[in-house]
Protein backbone atom coordinates (compact mmCIF):
# COMPACT_ATOMS: atom_id res chain seq x y z
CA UNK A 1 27.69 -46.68 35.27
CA UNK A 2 26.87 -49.16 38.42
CA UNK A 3 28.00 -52.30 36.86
CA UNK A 4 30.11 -53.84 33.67
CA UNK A 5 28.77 -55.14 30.63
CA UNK A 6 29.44 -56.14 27.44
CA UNK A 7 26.97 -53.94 25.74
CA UNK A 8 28.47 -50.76 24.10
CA UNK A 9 28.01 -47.44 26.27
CA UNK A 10 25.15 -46.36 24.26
CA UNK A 11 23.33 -49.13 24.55
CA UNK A 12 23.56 -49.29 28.14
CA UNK A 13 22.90 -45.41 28.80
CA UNK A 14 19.11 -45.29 27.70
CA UNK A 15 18.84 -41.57 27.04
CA UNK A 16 22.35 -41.38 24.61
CA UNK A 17 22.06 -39.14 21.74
CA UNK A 18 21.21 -42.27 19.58
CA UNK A 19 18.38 -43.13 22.34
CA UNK A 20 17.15 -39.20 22.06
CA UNK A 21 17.33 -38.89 18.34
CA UNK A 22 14.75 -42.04 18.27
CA UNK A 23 12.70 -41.12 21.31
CA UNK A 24 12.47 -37.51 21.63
CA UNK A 25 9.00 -35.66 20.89
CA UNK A 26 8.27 -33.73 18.03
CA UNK A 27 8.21 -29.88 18.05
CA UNK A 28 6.68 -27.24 16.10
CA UNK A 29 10.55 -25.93 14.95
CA UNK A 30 10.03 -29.42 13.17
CA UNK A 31 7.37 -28.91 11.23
CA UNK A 32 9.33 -25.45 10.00
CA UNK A 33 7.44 -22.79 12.57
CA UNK A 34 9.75 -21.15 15.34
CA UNK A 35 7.56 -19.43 17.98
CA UNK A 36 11.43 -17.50 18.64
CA UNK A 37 11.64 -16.12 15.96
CA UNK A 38 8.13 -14.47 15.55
CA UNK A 39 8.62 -13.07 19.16
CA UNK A 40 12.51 -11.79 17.69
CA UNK A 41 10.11 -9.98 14.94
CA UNK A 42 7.91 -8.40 17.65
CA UNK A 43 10.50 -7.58 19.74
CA UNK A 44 12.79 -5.51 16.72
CA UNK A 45 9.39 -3.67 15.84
CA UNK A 46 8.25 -2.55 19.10
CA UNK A 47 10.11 0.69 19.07
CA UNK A 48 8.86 1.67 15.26
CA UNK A 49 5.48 0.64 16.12
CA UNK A 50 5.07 2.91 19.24
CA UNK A 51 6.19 5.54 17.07
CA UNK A 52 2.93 5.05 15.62
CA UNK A 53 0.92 5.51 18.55
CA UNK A 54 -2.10 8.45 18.95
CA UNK A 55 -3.70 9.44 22.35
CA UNK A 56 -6.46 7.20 22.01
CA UNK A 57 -4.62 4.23 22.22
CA UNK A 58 -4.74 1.97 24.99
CA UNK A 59 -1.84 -0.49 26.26
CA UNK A 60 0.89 -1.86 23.87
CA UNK A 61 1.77 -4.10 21.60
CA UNK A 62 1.59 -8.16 22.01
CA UNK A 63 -2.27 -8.06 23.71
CA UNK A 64 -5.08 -10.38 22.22
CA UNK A 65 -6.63 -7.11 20.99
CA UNK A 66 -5.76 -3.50 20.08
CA UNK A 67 -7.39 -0.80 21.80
CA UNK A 68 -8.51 1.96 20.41
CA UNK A 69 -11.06 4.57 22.84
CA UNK A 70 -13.13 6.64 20.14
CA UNK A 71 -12.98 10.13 20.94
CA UNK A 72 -16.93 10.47 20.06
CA UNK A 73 -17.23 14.66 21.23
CA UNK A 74 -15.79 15.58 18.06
CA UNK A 75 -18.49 14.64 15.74
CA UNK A 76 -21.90 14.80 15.67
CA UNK A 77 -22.73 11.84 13.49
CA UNK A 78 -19.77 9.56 13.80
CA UNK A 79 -19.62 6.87 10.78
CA UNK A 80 -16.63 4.39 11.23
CA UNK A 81 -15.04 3.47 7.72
CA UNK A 82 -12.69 0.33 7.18
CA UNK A 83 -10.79 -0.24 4.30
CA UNK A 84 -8.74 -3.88 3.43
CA UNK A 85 -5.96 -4.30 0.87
CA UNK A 86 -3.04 -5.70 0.09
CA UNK A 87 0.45 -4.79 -2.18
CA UNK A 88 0.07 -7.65 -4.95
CA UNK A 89 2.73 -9.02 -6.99
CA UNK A 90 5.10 -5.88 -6.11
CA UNK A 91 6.25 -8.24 -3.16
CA UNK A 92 7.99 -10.17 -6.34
CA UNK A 93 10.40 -7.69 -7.00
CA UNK A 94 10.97 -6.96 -3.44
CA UNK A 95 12.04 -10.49 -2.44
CA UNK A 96 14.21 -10.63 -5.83
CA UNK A 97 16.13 -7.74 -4.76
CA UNK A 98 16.07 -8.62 -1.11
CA UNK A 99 14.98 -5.06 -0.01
CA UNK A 100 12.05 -4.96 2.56
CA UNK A 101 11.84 -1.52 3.92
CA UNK A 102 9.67 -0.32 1.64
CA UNK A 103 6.76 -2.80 0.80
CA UNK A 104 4.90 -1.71 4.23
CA UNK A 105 4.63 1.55 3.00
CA UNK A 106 2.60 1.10 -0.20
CA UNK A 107 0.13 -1.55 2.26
CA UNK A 108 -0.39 1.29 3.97
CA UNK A 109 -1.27 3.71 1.20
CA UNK A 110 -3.29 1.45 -0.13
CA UNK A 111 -5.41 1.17 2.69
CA UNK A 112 -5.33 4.26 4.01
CA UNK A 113 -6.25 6.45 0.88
CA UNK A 114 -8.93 4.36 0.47
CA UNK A 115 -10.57 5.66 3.63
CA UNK A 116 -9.77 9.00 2.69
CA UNK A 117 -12.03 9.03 -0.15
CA UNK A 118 -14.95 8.91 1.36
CA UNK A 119 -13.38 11.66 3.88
CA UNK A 120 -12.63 9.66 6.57
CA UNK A 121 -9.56 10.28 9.01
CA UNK A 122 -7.62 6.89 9.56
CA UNK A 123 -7.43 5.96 13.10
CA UNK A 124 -5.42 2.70 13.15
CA UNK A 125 -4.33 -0.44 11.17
CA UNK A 126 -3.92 -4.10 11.67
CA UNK A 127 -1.20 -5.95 9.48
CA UNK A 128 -0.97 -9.67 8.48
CA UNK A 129 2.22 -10.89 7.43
CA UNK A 130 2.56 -14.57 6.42
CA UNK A 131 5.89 -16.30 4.96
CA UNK A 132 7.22 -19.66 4.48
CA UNK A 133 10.11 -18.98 7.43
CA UNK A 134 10.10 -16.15 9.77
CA UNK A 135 12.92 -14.04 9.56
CA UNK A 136 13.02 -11.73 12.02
CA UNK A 137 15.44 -9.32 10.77
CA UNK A 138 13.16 -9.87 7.76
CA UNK A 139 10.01 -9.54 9.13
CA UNK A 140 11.05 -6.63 11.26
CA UNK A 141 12.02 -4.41 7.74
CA UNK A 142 8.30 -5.09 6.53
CA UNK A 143 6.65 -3.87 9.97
CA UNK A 144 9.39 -1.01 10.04
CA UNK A 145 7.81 0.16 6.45
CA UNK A 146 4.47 -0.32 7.92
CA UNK A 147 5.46 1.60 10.52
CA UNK A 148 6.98 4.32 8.54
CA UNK A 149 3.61 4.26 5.93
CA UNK A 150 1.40 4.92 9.56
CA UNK A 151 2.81 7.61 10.34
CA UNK A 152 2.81 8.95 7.35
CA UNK A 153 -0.72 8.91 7.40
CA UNK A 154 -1.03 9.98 10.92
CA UNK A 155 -3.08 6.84 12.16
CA UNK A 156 -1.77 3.96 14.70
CA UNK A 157 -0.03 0.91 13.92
CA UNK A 158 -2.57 -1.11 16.51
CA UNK A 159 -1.78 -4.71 15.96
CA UNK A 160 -1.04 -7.22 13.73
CA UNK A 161 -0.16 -10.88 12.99
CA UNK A 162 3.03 -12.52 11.79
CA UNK A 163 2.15 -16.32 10.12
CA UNK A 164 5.04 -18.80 9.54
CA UNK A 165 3.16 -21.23 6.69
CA UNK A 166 6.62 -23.76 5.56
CA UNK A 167 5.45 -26.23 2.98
CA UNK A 168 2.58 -23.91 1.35
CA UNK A 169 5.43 -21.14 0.66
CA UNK A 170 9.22 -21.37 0.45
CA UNK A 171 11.21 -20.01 3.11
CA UNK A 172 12.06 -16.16 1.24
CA UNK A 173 8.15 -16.10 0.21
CA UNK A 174 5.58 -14.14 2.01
CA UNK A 175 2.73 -11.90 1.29
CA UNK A 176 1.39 -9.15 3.29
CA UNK A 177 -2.52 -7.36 3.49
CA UNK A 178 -3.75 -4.81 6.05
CA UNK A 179 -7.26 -3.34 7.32
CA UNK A 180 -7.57 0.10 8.32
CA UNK A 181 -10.06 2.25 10.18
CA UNK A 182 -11.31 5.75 9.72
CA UNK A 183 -14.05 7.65 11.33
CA UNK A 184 -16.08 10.51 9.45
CA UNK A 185 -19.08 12.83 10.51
CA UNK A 186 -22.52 11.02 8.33
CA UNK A 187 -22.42 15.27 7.42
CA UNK A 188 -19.03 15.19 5.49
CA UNK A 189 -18.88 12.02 3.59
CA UNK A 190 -17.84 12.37 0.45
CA UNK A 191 -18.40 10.80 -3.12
CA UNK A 192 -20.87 11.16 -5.91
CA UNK A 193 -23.78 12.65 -4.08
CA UNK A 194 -21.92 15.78 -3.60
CA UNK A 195 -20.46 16.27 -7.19
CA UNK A 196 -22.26 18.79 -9.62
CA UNK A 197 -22.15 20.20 -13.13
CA UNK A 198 -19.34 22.57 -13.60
CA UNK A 199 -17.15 21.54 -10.66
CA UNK A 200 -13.48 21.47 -11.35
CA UNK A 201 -11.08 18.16 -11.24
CA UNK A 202 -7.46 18.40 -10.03
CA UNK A 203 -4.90 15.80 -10.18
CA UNK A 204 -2.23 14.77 -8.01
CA UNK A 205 0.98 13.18 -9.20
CA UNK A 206 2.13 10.04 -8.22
CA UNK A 207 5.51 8.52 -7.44
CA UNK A 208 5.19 6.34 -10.07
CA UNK A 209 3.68 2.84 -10.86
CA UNK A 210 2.00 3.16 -7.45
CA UNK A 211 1.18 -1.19 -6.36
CA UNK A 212 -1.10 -1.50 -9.72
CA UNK A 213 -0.10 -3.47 -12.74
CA UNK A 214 2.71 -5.10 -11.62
CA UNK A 215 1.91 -8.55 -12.82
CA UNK A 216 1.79 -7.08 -16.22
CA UNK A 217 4.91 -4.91 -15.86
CA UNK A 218 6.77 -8.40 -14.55
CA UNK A 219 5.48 -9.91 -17.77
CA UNK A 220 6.71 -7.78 -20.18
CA UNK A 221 9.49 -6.01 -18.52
CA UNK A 222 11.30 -8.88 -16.69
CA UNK A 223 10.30 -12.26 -18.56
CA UNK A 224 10.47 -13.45 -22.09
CA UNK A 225 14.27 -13.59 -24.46
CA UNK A 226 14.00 -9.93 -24.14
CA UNK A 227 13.87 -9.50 -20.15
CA UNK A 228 15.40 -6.35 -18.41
CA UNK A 229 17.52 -7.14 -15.45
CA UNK A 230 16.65 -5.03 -12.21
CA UNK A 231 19.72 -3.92 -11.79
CA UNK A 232 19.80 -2.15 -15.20
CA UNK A 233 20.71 1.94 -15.32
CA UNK A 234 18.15 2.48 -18.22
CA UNK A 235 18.33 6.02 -19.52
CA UNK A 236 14.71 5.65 -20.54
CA UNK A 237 13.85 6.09 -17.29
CA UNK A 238 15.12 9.60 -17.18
CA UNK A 239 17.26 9.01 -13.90
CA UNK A 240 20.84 7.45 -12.57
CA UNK A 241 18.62 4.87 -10.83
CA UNK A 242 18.35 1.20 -12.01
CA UNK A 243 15.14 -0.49 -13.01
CA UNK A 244 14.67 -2.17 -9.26
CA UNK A 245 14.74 0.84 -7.65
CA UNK A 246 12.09 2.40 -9.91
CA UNK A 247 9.59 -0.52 -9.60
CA UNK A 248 10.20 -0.36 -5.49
CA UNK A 249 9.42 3.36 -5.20
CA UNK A 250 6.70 3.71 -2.34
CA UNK A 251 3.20 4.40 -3.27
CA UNK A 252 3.07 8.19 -2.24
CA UNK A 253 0.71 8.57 0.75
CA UNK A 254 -1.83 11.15 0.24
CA UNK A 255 -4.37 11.09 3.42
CA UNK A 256 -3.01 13.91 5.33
CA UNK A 257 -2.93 16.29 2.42
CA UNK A 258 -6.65 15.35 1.48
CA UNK A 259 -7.56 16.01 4.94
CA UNK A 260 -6.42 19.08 5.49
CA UNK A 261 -7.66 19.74 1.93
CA UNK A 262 -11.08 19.45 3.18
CA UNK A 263 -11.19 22.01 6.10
CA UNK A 264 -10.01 24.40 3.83
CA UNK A 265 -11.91 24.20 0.50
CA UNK A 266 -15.14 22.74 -0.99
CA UNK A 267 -14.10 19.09 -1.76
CA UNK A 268 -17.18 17.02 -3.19
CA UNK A 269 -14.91 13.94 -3.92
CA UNK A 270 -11.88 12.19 -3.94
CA UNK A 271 -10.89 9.54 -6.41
CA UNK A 272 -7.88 7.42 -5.49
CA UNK A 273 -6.62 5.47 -8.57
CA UNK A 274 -5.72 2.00 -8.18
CA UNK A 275 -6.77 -0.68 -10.23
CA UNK A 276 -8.68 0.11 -12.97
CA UNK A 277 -6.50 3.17 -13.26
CA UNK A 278 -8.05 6.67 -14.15
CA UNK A 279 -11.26 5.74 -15.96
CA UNK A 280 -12.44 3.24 -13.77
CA UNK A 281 -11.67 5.20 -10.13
CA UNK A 282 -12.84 8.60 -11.16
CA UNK A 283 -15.94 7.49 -12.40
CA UNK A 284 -16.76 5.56 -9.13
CA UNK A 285 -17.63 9.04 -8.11
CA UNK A 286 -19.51 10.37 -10.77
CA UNK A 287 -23.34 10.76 -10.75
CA UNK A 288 -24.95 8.61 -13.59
CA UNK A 289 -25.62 12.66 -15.16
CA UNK A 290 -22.44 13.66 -15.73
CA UNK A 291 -19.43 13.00 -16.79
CA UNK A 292 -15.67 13.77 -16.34
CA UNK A 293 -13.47 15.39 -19.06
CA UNK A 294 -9.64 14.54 -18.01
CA UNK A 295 -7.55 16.72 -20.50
CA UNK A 296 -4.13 14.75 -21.14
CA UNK A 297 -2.02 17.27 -22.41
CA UNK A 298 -2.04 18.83 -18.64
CA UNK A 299 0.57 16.52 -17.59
CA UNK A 300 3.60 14.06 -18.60
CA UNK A 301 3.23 10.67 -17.19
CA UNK A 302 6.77 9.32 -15.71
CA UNK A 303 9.06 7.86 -17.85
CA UNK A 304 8.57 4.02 -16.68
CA UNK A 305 4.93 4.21 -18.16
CA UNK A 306 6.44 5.07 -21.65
CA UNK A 307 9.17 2.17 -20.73
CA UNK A 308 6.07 -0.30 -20.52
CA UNK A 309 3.92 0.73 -23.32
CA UNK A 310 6.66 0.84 -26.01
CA UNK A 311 8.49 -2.10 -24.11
CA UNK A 312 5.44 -4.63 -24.65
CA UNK A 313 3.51 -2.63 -27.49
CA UNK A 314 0.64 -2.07 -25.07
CA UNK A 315 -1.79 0.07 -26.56
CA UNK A 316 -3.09 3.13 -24.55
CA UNK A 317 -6.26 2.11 -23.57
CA UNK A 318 -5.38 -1.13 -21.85
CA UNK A 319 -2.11 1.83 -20.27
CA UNK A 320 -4.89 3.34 -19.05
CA UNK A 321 -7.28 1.07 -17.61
CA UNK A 322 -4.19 -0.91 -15.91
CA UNK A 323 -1.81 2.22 -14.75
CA UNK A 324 -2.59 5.52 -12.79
CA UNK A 325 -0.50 7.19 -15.65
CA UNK A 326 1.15 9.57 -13.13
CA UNK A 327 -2.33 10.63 -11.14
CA UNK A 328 -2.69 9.00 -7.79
CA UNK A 329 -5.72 10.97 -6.38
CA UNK A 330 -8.43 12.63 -7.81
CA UNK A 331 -10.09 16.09 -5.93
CA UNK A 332 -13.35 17.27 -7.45
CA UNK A 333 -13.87 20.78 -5.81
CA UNK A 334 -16.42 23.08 -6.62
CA UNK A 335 -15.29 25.62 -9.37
CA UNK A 336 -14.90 29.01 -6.95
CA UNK A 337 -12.98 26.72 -4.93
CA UNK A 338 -10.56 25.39 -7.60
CA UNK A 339 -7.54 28.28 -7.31
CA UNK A 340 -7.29 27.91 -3.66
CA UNK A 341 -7.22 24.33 -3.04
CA UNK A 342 -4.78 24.58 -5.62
CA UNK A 343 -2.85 27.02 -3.88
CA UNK A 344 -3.40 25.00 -0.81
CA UNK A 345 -2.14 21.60 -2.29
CA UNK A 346 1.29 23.82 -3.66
CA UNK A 347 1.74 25.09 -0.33
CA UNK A 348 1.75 21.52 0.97
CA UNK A 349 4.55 20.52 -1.34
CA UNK A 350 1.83 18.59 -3.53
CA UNK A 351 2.34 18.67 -7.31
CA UNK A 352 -1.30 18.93 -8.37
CA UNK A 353 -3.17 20.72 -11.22
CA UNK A 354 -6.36 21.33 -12.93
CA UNK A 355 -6.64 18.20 -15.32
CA UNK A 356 -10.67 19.01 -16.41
CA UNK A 357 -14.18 19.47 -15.32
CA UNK A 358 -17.72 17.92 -15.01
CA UNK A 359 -19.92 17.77 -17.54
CA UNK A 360 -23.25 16.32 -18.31
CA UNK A 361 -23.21 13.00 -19.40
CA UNK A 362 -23.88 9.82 -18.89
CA UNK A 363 -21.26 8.68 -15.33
CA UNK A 364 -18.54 8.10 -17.41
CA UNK A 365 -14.85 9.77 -17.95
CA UNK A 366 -13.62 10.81 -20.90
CA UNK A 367 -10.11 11.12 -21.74
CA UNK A 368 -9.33 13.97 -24.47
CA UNK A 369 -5.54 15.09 -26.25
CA UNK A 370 -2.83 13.56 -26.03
CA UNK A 371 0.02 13.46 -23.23
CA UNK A 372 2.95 16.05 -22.89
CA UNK A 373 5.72 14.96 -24.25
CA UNK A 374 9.19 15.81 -24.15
C-alpha cells in the first residue's frame, strides 16, 4: 500500500477476493459445462478410437469433419446405406450399477446390423454422447465400448460429439445414439425382392435381451413391492451371475459373420430383430405372397426371457412382439444353399440353425410349437 488509512485492507485493495467474488465475469464452468473436461474425454479415447481406423480414413480425431475417401473401384453400382439408433432405457441399468464399458457396444450393434441387412458393409460411425456433467473417466468408458463395438464390426470410429446439458439432466445422466454408414453394390442389396417360395430360414442366437424391451423388463423386474435387486444371484437365470450382469450383456454383433455369409452362399435376406421382436422384423422382408413358418421347438430361449414372462405374467404374444426370444438375426438362403451356410455360420463360431421355411401366404410370419424346454 502507498499510504495509511482507516479503511480495512480489503476495502482499500480493489481487486481482494471479496472485490473478485463480486466483480469477476461469468464462465461457462458456471453454468455447469467444463470445456476441460470434454477435451480430458477426447484425450483418454484417442488411443481406442485409432484402433478403429481403416485405410480409407483421412486425418484424426478432433477435426470439424471425419474423412472418409470411398474406395469406388470395388463396385460397380455403389449405393451408400446409413443407419441411426440409439441403446434406450438399457443406459438405466448401466448408470445404476455404475458400469460403462459396455453400453457403446450394443449402440454399435444396433446400428451396424442394421446396415447389414440390406447387405451393406459398414464403413464408419459417428457417436453423440450427451450428459448432465462430463466425466471424463466416464465418458471415456462409453467411447472405449464404442470403440470396442467398431471394431467388432470392422468399420471406423470417425467422429463424434460429447454434450454437457446440466439443468435438463442430472450430473450421472446421459444418453447416447449413433449413425453409421455402409456401402453396397445396387446388384447385391438384399431384402424382400430376392426371397422366394421354398427358401430356407436360419436363426442366429443372441446374447440375450439384446437393447429391446428394457423399459418393460425395468417395470416388472426392478419396480413394484416385489422388485429384484441387480445384484441378485438368481438361479433362474441358469448361471453364477447376478441379475445386473445379465441385463448389461452386450448386444452380440453380427455384421462380419453376415458378410462373409454372403460371398459364400445364396443369402436373399437378413432380418435383424429389434423391436417388434421376431414377427415384426422377419416379416419386413417378406413379399406380400408368402409367408414365414418359424418352428419354436428348434430352440430354447435364455433363461432371463422365462424370468420375465413368469415374473410379470406376460403372455407370449406380447414375449414375442417385445423380445428377440433368443434370435438376433434372421438369414433367408435359398434351400440348396441351406447346409452350407450352415456349415459356414458353425465354422465361424455362430450358433445358428434351421428354424423354418417360406411359404405362400399372405407377408406375414407364423409362429408354430412350442419352445424347448428343459
Amino acid at each position: 500500500m502507498t499510504h495509511v488509512s482507516e479503511r480495512t485492507e480489503s476495502e482499500h485493495q480493489p481487486w481482494s477476493a471479496s472485490a473478485a467474488r463480486r466483480h469477476r465475469t461469468v464462465t461457462y464452468a458456471d453454468a455447469g459445462v467444463s470445456i476441460h473436461a470434454g477435451e480430458q474425454a477426447v484425450r483418454l479415447l484417442k488411443d481406442k478410437v485409432q484402433r478403429t481406423t481403416r485405410p480409407e480414413v483421412i486425418g484424426d480425431i478432433g477435426g470439424f469433419a471425419g474423412l472418409f475417401r470411398l474406395n469406388l473401384k470395388k463396385y460397380k453400382n455403389p449405393v451408400l446405406a446409413s443407419s441411426t439408433d440409439g441403446v434406450g432405457t438399457k443406459l438405466s441399468i448401466a448408470q445404476q450399477l455404475d458400469i460403462h464399458d459396455t453400453v457403446g457396444i450394443d449402440l454399435v450393434a444396433m446400428v451396424v446390423d442394421d446396415l447389414v441387412a440390406s447387405g451393406a458393409e459398414p464403413l464408419f460411425l459417428l457417436d453423440y454422447i450427451a450428459c448432465g456433467e462430463v466425466i471424463p473417466e466416464k465418458v471415456a468408458e462409453i467411447g472405449a465400448g464404442i470403440a470396442d463395438g467398431c471394431r467388432a464390426a470392422g468399420c471406423a470410429l470417425l467422429g463424434g460429439e460429447t454434450a454437457e446439458h446440466p439443468g435438463m439432466m442430472s450430473a450421472h445422466e446421459y444418453d447416447i445414439a449413433g449413425t453409421g454408414v455402409g456401402i453396397v453394390d445396387l446388384d447385391g442389396i438384399l431384402g424382400r425382392e430376392r426371397v422366394e417360395l421354398g427358401d430356407v430360414v436360419i436363426a442366429m442366437r443372441s446374447s440375450g435381451l439384446h437393447s429391446n424391451g428394457y423399459s418393460l423388463v425395468r417395470h416388472l423386474l426392478l419396480q413394484g413391492t416385489g422388485r429384484l435387486r441387480l445384484d441378485s444371484v438368481l438361479d433362474d437365470l441358469g448361471a453364477q451371475r447376478t441379475l445386473g450382469e445379465e441385463l448389461l450383456t452386450p448386444t452380440k454383433i453380427y455384421a462380419k459373420d453376415c458378410l462373409a455369409l454372403i460371398t459364400e452362399s445364396d443369402v436373399r435376406a437378413f432380418a435383424h430383430v429389434t423391436g417388434g421382436g421376431i414377427p415384426g422384423n422377419l416379416s419386413r422382408v417378406l413379399p406380400e405372397h408368402l409367408d414365414a413358418i418359424v418352428d419354436r421347438s428348434t430352440w430354447r430361449p435364455q433363461p432371463i426371457f422365462d424370468l420375465v414372462r413368469t415374473k410379470g405374467r406376460v403372455d407370449q404374444t406380447e414375449m414375442e412382439s417385445t423380445f428377440n426370444m433368443g434370435v438376433g438375426m434372421f438369414a433367408i438362403v435359398s434351400a440348396q444353399d441351406a447346409d452350407r451356410a450352415l456349415a459356414f455360420l458353425a465354422a465361424r463360431k455362430v450358433d445358428a440353425w434351421q428354424v423354418g421355411d417360406i411359404v405362400e401366404g399372405t407377408g406375414n410370419v407364423k409362429m408354430v410349437n412350442s419352445y424347448t424346454s428343459g
